[in-house]
Protein backbone atom coordinates (compact mmCIF):
# COMPACT_ATOMS: atom_id res chain seq x y z
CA UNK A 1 171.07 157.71 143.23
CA UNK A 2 174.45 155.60 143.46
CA UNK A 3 174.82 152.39 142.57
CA UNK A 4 175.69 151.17 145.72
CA UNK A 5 172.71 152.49 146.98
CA UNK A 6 170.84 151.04 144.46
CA UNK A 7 171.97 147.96 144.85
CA UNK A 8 171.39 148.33 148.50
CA UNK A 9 167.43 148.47 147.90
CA UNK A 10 167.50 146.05 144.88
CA UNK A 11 168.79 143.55 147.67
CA UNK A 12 166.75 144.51 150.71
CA UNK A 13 163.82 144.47 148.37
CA UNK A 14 164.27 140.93 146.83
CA UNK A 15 165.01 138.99 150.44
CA UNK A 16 162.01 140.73 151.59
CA UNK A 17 159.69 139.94 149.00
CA UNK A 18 161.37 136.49 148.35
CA UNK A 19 160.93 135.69 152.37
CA UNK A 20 157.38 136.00 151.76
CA UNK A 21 156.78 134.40 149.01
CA UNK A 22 158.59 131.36 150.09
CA UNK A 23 156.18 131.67 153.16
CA UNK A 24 152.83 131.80 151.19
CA UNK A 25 154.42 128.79 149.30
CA UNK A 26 154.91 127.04 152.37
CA UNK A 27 151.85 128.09 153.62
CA UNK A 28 150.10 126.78 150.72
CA UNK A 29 151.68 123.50 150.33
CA UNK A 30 150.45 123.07 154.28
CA UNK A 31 147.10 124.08 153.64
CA UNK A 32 147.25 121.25 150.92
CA UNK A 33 148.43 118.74 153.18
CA UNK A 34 145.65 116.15 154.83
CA UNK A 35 147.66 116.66 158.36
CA UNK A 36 147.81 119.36 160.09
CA UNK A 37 147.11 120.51 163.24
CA UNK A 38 144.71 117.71 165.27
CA UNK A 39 145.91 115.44 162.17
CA UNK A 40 149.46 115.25 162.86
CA UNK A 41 151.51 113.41 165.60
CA UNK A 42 155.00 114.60 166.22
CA UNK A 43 155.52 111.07 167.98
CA UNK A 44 156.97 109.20 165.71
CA UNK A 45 156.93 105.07 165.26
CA UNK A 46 153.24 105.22 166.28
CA UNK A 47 150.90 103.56 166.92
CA UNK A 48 153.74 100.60 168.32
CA UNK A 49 151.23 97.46 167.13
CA UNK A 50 147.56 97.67 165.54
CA UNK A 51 145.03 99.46 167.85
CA UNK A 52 141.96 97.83 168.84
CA UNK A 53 139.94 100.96 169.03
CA UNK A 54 140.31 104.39 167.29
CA UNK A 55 138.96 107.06 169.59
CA UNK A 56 138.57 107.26 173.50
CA UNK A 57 135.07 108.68 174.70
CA UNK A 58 135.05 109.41 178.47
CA UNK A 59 132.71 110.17 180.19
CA UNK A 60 133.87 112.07 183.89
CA UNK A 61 131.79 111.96 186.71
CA UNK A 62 133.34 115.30 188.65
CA UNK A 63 132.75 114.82 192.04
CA UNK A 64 133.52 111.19 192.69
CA UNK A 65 130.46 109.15 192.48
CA UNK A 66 129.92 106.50 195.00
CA UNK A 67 130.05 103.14 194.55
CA UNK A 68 127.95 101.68 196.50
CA UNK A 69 124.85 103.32 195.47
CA UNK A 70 126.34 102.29 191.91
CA UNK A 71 128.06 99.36 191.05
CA UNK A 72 129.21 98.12 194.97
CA UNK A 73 127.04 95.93 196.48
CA UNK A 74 128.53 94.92 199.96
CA UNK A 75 125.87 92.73 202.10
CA UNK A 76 127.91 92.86 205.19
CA UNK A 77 128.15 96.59 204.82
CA UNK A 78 123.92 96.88 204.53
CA UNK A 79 123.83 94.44 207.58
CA UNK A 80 126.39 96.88 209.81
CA UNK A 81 124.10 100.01 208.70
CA UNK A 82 124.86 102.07 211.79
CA UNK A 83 126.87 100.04 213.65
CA UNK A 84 130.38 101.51 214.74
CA UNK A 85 133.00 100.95 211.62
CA UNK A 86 135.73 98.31 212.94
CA UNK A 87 139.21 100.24 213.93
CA UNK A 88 140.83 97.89 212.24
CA UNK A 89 139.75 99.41 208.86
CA UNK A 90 140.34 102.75 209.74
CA UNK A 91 142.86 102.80 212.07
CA UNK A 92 146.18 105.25 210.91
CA UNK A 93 144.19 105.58 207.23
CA UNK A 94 143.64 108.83 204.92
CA UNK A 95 140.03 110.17 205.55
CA UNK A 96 139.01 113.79 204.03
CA UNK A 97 136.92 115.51 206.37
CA UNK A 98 135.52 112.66 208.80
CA UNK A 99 139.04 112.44 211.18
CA UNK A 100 138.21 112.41 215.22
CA UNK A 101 134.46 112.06 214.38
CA UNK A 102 132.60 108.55 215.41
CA UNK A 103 132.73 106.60 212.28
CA UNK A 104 129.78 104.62 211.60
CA UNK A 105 129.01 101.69 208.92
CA UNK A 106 126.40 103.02 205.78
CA UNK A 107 124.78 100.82 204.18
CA UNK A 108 123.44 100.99 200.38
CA UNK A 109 120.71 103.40 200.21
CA UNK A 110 119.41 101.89 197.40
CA UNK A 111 118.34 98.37 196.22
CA UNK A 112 120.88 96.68 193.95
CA UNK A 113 118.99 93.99 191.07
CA UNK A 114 120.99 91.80 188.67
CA UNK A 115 120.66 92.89 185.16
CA UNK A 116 121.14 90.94 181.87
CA UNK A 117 122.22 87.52 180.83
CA UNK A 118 125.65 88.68 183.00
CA UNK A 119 123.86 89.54 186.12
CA UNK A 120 125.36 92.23 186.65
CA UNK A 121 124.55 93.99 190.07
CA UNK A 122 123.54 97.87 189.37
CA UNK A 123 121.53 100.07 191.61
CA UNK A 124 118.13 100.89 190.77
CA UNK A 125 119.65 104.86 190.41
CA UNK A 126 120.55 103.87 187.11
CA UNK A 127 118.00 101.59 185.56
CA UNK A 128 118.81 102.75 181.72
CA UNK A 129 122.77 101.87 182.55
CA UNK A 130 121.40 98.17 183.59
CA UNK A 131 119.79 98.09 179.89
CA UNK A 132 123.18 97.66 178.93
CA UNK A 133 124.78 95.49 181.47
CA UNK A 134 126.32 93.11 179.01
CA UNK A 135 128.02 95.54 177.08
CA UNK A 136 129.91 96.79 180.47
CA UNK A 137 133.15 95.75 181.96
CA UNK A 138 132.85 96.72 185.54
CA UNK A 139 135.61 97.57 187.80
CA UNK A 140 135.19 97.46 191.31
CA UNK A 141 138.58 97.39 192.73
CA UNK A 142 140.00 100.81 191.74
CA UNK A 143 142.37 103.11 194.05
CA UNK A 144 143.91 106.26 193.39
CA UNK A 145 146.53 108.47 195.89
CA UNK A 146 144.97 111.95 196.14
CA UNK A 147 142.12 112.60 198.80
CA UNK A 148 141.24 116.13 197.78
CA UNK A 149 139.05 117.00 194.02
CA UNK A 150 141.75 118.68 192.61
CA UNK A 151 144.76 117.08 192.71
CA UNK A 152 142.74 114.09 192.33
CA UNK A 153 141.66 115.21 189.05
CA UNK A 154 144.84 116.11 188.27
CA UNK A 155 146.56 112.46 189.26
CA UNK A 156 143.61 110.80 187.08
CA UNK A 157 144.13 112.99 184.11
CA UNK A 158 147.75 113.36 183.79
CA UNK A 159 149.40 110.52 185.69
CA UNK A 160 150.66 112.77 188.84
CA UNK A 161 149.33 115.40 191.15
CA UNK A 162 152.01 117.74 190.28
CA UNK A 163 150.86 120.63 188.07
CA UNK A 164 152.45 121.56 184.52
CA UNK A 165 152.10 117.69 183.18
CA UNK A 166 150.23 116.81 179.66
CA UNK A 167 146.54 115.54 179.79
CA UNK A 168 146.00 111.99 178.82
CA UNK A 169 144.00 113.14 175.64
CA UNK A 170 146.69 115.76 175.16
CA UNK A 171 149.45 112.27 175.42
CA UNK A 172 147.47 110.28 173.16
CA UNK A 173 146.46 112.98 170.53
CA UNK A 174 150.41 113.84 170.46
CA UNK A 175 150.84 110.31 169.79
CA UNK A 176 148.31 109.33 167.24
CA UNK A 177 147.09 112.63 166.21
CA UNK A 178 143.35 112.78 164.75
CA UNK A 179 141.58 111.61 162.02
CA UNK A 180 140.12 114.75 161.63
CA UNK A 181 141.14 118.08 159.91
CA UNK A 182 138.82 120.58 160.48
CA UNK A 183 138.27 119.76 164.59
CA UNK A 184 141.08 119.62 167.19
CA UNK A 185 141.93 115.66 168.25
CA UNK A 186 141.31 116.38 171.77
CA UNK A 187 138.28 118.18 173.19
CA UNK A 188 136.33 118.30 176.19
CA UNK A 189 132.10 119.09 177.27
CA UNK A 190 130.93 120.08 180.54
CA UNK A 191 127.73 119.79 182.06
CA UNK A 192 126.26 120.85 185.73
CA UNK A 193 123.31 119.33 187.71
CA UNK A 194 123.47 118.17 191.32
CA UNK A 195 124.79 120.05 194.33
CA UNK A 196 126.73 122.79 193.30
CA UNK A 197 129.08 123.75 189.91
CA UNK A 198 132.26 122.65 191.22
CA UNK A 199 135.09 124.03 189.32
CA UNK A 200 137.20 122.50 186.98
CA UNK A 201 140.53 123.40 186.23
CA UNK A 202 141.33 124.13 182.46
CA UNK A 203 144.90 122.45 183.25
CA UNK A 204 142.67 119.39 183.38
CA UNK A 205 143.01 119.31 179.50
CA UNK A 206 146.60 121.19 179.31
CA UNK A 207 149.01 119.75 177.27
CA UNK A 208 151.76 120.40 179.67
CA UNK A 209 155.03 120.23 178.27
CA UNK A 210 153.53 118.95 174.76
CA UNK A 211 153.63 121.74 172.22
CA UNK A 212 150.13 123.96 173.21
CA UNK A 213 148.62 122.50 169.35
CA UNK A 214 147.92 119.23 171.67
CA UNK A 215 146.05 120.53 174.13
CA UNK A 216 142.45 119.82 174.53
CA UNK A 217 139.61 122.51 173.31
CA UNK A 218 136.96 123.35 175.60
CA UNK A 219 133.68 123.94 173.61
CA UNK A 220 131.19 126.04 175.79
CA UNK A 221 127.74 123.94 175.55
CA UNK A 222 125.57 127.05 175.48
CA UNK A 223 126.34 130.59 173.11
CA UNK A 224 129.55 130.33 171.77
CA UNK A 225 130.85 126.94 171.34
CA UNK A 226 134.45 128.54 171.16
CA UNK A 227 135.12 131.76 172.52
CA UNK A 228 136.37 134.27 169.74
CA UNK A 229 135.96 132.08 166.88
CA UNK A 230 133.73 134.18 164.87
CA UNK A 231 134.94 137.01 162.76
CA UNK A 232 135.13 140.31 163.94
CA UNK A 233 131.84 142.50 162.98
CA UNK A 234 132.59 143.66 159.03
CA UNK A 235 135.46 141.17 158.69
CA UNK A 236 134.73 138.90 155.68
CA UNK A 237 135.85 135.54 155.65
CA UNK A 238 138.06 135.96 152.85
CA UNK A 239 139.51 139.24 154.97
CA UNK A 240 140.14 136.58 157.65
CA UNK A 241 142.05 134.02 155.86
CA UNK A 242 144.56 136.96 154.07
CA UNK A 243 145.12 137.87 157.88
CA UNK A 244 146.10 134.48 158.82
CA UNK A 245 148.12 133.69 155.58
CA UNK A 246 149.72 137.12 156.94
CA UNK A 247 150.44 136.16 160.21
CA UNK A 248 151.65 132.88 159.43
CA UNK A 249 153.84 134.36 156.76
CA UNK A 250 155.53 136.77 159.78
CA UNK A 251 155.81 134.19 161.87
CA UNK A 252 157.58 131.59 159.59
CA UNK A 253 160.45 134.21 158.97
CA UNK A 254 160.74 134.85 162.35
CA UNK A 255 160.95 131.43 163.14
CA UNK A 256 164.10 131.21 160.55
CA UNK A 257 166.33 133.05 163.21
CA UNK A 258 164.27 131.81 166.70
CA UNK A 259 163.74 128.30 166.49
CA UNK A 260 160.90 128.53 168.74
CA UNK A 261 158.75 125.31 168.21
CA UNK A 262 155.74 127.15 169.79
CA UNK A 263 155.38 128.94 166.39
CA UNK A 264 154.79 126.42 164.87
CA UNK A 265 151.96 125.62 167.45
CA UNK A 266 150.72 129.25 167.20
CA UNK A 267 150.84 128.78 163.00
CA UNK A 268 149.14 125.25 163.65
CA UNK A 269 146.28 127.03 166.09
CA UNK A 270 145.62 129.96 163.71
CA UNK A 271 144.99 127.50 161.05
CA UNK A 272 142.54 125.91 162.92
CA UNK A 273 140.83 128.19 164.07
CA UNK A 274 140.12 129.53 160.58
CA UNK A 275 138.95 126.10 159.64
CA UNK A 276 136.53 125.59 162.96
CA UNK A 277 134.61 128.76 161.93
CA UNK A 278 132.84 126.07 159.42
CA UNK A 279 133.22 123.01 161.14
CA UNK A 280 131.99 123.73 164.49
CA UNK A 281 128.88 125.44 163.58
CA UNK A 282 127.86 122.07 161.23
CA UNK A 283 128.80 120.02 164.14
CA UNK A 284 126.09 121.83 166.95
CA UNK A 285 123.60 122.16 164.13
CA UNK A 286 121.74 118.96 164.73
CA UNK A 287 118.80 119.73 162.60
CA UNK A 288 120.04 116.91 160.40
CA UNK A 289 119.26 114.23 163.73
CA UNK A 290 115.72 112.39 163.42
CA UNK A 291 113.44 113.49 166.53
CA UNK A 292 113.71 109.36 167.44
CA UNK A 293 117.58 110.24 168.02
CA UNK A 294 116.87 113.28 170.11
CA UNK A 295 114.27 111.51 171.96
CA UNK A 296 116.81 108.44 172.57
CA UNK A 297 119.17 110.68 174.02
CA UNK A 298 116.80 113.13 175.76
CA UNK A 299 118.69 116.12 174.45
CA UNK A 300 117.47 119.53 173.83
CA UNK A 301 120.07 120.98 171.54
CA UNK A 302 121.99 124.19 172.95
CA UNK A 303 120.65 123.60 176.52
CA UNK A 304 124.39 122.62 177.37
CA UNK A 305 122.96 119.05 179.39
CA UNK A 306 124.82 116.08 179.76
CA UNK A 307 122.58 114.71 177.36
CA UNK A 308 123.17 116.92 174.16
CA UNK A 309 126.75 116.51 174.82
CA UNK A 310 126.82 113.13 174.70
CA UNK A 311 124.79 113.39 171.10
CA UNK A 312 127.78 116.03 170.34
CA UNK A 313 130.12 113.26 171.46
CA UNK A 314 128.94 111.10 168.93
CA UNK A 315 129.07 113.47 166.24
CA UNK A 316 132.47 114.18 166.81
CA UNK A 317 133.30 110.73 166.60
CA UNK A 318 132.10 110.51 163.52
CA UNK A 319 134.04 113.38 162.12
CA UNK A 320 136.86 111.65 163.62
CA UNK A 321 137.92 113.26 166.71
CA UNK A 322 140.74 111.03 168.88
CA UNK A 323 140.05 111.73 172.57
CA UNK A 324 136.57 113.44 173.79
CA UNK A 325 136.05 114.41 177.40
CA UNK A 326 132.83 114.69 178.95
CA UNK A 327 132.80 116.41 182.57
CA UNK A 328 129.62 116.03 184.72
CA UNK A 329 129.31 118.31 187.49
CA UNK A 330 129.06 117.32 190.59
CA UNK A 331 129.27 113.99 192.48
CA UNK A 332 130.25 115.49 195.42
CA UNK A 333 127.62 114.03 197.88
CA UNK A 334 128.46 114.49 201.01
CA UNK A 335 124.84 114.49 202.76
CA UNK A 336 121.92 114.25 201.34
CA UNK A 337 123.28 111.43 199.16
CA UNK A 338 120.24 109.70 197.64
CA UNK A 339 118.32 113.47 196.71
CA UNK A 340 121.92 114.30 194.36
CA UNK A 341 122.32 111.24 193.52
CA UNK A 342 118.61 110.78 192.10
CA UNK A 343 119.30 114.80 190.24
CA UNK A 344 122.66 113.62 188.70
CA UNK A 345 121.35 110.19 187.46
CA UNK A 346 118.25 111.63 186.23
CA UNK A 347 120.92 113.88 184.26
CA UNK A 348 122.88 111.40 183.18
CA UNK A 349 121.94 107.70 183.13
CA UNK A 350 119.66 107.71 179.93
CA UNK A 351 122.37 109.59 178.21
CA UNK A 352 124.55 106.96 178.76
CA UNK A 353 122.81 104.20 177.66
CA UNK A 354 121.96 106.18 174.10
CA UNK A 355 125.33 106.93 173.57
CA UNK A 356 126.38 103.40 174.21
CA UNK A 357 123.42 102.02 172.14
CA UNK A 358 124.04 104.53 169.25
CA UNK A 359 127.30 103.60 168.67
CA UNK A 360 126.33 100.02 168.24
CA UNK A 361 123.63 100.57 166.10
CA UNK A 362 125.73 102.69 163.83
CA UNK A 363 128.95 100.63 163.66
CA UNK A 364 131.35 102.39 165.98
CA UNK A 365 131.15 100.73 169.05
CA UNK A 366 134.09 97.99 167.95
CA UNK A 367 136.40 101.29 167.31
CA UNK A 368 135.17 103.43 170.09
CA UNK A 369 136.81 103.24 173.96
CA UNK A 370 134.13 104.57 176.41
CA UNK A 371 134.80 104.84 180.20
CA UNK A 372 132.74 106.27 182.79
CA UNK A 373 134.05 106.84 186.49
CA UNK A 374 135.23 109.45 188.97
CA UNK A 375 138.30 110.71 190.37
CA UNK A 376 137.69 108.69 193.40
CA UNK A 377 135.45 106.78 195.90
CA UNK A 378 133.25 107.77 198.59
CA UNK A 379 133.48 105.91 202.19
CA UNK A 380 131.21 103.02 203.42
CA UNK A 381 130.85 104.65 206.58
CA UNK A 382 128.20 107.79 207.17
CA UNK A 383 128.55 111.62 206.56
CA UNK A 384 125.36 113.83 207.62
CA UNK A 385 124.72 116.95 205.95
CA UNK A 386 120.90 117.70 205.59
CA UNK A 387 120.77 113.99 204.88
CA UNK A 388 123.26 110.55 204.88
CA UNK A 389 126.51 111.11 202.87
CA UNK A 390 129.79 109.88 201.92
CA UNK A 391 132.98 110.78 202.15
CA UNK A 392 136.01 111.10 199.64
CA UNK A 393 137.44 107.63 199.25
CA UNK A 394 140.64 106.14 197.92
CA UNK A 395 141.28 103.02 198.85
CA UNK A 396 137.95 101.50 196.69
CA UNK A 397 135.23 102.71 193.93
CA UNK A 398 134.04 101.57 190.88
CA UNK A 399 134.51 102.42 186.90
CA UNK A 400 133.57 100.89 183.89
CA UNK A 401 134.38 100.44 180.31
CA UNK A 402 132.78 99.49 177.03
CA UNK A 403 133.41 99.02 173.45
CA UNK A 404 136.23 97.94 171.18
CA UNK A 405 138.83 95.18 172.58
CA UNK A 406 136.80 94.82 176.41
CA UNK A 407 135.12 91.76 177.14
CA UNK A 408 131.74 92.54 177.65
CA UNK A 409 128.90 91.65 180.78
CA UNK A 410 132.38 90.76 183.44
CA UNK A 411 133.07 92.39 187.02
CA UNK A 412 136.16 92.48 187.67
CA UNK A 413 138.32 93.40 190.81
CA UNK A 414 136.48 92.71 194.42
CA UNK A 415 136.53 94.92 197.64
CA UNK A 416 136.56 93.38 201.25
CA UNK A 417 133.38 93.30 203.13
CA UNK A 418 133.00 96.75 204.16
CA UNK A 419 133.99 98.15 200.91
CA UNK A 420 136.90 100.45 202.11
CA UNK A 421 139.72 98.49 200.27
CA UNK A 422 140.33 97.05 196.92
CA UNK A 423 141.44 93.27 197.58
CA UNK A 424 141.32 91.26 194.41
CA UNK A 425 142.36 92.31 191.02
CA UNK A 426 143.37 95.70 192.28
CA UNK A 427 143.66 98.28 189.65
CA UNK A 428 145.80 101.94 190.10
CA UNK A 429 145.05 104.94 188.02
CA UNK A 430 148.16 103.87 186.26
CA UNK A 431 147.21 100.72 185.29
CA UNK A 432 144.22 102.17 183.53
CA UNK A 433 146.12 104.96 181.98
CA UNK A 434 148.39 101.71 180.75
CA UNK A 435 145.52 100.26 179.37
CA UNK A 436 143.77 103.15 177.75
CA UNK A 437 146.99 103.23 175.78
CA UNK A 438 147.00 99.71 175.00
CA UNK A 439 143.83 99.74 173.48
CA UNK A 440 144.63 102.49 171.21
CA UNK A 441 147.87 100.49 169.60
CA UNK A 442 150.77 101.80 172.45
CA UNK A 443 152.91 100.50 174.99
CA UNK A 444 152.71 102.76 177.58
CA UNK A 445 156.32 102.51 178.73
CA UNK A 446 157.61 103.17 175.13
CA UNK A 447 155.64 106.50 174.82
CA UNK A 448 157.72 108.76 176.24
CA UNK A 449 158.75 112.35 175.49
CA UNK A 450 162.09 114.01 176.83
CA UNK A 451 161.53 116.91 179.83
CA UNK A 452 164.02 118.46 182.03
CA UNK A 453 166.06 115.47 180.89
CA UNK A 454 163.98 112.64 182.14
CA UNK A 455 162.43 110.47 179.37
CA UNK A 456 158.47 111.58 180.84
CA UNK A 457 155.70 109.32 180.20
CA UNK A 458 151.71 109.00 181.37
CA UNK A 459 152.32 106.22 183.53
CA UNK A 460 155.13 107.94 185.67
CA UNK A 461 157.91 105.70 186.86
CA UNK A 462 156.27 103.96 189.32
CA UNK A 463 154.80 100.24 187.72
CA UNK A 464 151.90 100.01 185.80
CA UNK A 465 150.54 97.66 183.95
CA UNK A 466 147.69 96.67 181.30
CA UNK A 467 144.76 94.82 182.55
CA UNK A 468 144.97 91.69 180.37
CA UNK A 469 142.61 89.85 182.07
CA UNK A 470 139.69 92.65 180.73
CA UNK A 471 140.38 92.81 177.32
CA UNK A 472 139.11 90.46 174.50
């Protein structure tokens, strides 16, 4: 053999096995690192000031939810029960599916009570929620701009109805990242009991234009918690994490010549992944909960109900997960309002008050966010299907808040006398989004992140601002 050939090899040989090894030692020093993916933000000068709360729980009533069988009580509105609806209310205004038809005033079909030292006004369809009145802030004067489920789960998630923008968990873990190493900062339940499964959208938890690593995780709440997580049949563990170390090693010296910042996404994701296949089976096993726990929450692990997820919420906020998503399916009543309604408070209401009362009693409620609301309203005047309904509503409807940094047992925000518009204290789905933020140390029109060469932010470019007047 020549020596230039020789020498040929003797090169070719040394950048090849010297590009690996540099990759296993870059590999390793990651895997020694405390942050990594769902620990690291690539936001930097964050959070802007000291956050009031660490973690955002929200819980997502799919469907829109209506307000006055909730937290709504309009007196007028129960005394015009079936009396024509005043044109001037309605006259030239967005309604879903009740245009040209003779619109007609429906009252509350439910008694409303005061609750606590507060008073709060709740609806007897939710009599473990009242139990908690004085830990609620209550928002009655919401409005949003899209009509239609879809894109108005889109606008309340991401700021806009236009597809391809980042989730407000994937903005937030982006920007703060998680305290959590072995679980992804952003991930998101789902739960069915009422009318029918409505669909929901997996770009409801996309990170958009974020790098994919920021993305929320769907876990499935029956089976498989994660899709594909598991090893293949006769592929050891240790098999598994020489694959990975492989793939990452491939992918880092491709990288060195494509500067594609997906990789290091995909590297970020296959870490993960390998690191889930112990964490997320100790996080469903909840043989380690007392029976009084189970019984609080009414949850039957692994039957995938609202209930067990919110106990899975609350483990997860333990481990230190940054932004967890709870979807309850559906709140779509358009007739038969008070039989769904009774099915998806059944489902949901104790829940609710156990997760709010377990995170006091263990010492996370001054660092935990919760929320609870819809992607809209539902109309004050009548919809018959089977039974009295509502329709979709945007001009009024109700959410609350809890925990860390909210001032506790307030209403806030008033609609007129019929209920169809926010009047006092009005708050847009981008003054929440602002506040959200605040609450979790950042100034909404600071966090931004460059797109098609626009500086792109959660709040849009349209004004927003923080609720002061709510928060402690």
């Amino acid at each position: 053999m020549s020596l230039s050939l020789q020498t040929q090899i003797n090169r070719r040989s040394f950048l090849s096995r010297s590009g690996i090894g540099l990759g296993a030692t870059a590999l390793g020093l990651m895997a020694q690192q405390s942050n990594s993916f769902g620990a690291e933000s690539r936001a930097t000068g964050l959070p802007h000031f000291a956050p009031r709360v660490k973690r955002v729980i929200y819980l997502y009533m799919s469907g829109g939810p209506s307000q006055f069988e909730t937290f709504d009580y309009r007196p007028t509105l129960a005394k015009m029960n079936g009396q024509p609806m005043p044109e001037s209310f309605t006259k030239g205004q967005p309604i879903a599916q009740l245009q040209g038809q003779q619109l007609k005033c429906q009252g509350p079909m439910v008694r409303f009570q005061k609750h606590g030292e507060s008073g709060q006004e709740i609806s007897d369809f939710m009599p473990w929620t009242a139990k908690v009145a004085d830990e609620l802030c209550i928002i009655r004067s919401m409005v949003t701009e899209q009509i239609n489920h879809d894109p108005a789960h889109t606008f309340m998630n991401t700021g806009t109805a236009l597809n391809g923008r980042p989730a407000m968990g994937s903005w937030v873990n982006y920007g703060l990242g998680s305290e959590c190493e072995d679980l992804p900062g952003f991930i998101v339940l789902t739960s069915f009991a009422g009318r029918n499964p409505q669909p929901i959208s997996s770009r409801q938890w996309s990170a958009g234009f974020l790098p994919s690593e920021y993305q929320g995780v769907h876990f499935e709440t029956t089976g498989d918690a994660v899709q594909y997580l598991g090893n293949p049949r006769g592929v050891t563990e240790g098999q598994q994490q020489r694959l990975i170390q492989s793939l990452s090693q491939l992918d880092r010296l491709r990288n060195q010549t494509a500067h594609d910042p997906e990789v290091e996404s995909r590297l970020a994701s296959y870490e993960m992944a390998f690191r889930m296949q112990s964490s997320v089976p100790d996080l469903l096993n909840v043989k380690d909960e007392s029976k009084s726990v189970l019984d609080m929450y009414g949850a039957q692990p692994g039957d995938g109900s609202f209930a067990s997820n919110c106990l899975l919420a609350r483990r997860m906020a333990e481990r230190g997960v940054r932004f967890i998503q709870l979807y309850h399916r559906d709140w779509d009543h358009h007739g038969d309002l008070v039989r769904f309604m009774n099915i998806c408070c059944n489902a949901t209401d104790r829940a609710v008050w156990a997760l709010l009362t377990d995170l006091k009693l263990r010492g996370m409620q001054d660092e935990t966010l919760v929320i609870w609301g819809g992607e809209f309203g539902r109309t004050p005047m009548f919809q018959g299907k089977g039974g009295p309904g509502r329709d979709h509503h945007i001009k009024s409807f109700s959410m609350w808040m809890a925990g860390g940094g909210i001032k506790r047992g307030i209403t806030y925000g008033s609609t007129d006398e019929l209920g169809y518009n926010s009047v006092e204290n009005v708050v847009h789905v981008r003054d929440l989004h602002a506040t959200i933020l605040q609450q979790l140390g950042i100034h909404h029109e600071h966090f931004t992140v460059k797109h098609q060469g626009l500086d792109s932010k959660l709040t849009g470019v349209e004004p927003a601002h923080v609720v002061t007047d709510i928060l402690s």
